[in-house]
Protein backbone atom coordinates (compact mmCIF):
# COMPACT_ATOMS: atom_id res chain seq x y z
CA UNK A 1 -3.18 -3.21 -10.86
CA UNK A 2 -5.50 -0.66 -12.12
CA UNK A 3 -8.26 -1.89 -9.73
CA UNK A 4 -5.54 -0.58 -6.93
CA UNK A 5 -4.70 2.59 -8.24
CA UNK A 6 -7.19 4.24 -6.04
CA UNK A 7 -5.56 7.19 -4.54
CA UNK A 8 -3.92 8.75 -7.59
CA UNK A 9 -2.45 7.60 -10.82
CA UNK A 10 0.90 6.15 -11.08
CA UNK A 11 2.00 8.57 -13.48
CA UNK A 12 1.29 11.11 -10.80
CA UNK A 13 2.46 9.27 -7.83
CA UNK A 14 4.00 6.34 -8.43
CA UNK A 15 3.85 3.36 -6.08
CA UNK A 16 1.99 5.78 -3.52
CA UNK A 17 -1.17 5.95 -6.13
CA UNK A 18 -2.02 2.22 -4.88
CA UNK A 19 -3.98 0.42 -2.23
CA UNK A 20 -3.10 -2.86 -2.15
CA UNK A 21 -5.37 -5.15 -0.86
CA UNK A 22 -6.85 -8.65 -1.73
CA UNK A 23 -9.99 -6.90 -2.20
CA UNK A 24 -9.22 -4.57 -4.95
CA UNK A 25 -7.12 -7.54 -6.50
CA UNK A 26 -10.93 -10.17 -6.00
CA UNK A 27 -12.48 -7.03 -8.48
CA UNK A 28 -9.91 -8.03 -11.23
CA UNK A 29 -9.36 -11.83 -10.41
CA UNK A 30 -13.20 -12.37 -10.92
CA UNK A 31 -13.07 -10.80 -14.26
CA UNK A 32 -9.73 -12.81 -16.42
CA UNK A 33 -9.49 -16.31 -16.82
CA UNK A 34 -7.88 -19.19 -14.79
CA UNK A 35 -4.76 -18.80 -17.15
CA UNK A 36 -4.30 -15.35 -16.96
CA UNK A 37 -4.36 -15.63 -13.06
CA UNK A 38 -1.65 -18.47 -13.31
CA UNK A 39 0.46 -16.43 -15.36
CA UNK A 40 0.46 -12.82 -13.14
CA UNK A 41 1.59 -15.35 -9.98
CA UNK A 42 3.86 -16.73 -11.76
CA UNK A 43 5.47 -12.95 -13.18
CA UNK A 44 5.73 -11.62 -9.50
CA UNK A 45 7.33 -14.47 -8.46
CA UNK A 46 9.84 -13.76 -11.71
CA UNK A 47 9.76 -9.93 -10.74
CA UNK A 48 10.75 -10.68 -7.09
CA UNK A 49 12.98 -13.06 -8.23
CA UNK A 50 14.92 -10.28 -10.76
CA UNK A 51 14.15 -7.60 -8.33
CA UNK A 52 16.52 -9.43 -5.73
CA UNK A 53 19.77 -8.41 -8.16
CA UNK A 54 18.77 -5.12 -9.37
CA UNK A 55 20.94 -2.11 -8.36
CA UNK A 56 20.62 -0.74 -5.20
CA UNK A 57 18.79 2.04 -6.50
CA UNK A 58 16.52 2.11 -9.13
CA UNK A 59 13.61 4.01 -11.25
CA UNK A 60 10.35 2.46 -11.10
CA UNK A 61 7.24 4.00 -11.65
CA UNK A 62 7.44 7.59 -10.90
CA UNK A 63 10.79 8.07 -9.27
CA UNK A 64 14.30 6.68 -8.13
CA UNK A 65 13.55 4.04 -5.25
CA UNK A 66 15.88 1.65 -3.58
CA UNK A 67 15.65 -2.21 -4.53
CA UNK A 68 14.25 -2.69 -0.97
CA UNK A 69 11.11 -0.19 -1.36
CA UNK A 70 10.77 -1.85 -4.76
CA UNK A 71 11.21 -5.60 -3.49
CA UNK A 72 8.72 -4.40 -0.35
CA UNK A 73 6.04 -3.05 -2.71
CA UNK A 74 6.41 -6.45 -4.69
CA UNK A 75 5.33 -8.75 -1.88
CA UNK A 76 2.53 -6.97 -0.52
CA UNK A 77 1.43 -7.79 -3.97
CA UNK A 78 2.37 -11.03 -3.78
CA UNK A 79 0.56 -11.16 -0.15
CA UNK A 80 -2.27 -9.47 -1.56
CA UNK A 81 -2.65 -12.17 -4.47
CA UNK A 82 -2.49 -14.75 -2.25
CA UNK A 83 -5.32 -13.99 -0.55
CA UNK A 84 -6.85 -13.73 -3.98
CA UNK A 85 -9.49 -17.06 -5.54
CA UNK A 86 -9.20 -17.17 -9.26
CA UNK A 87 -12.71 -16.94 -10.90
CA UNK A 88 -13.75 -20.68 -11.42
């Protein structure tokens, strides 16, 4: 995520401090391995998945959010790193 963080920092403003794109994303997929790519698909499908019976309102990153600004934020990532090649 750090090649999103773009605007600010999360510490400073939380889920606001990214732009996610599958650009930003191709900068760090063209840098780890095959595995590692495998393995961060396979945790945002696990934190959507978890996500989905979280309270209704929760802390994440730099605030209190509800699960649906949380859960929202989670699949443009998702969208984002679909659009996204591994490094061969």
């Amino acid at each position: 995520m750090s090649e999103c963080e773009v605007y600010c920092v999360s510490a400073c403003c939380g889920m606001d401090a990214y732009q996610i794109t599958p650009e930003n994303l191709q900068r760090w997929a063209d840098r780890v391995s095959r595995s590692t790519f495998d393995d961060v698909s396979k945790e945002l499908d696990r934190a959507i998945e978890n996500l989905q019976s979280a309270p209704e309102s929760l802390f994440f990153l730099d605030a209190e959010h509800s699960r649906a600004e949380v859960l929202d934020w989670f699949r443009r990532i998702q969208a984002a790193f679909a659009a996204t090649r591994a490094a061969d």
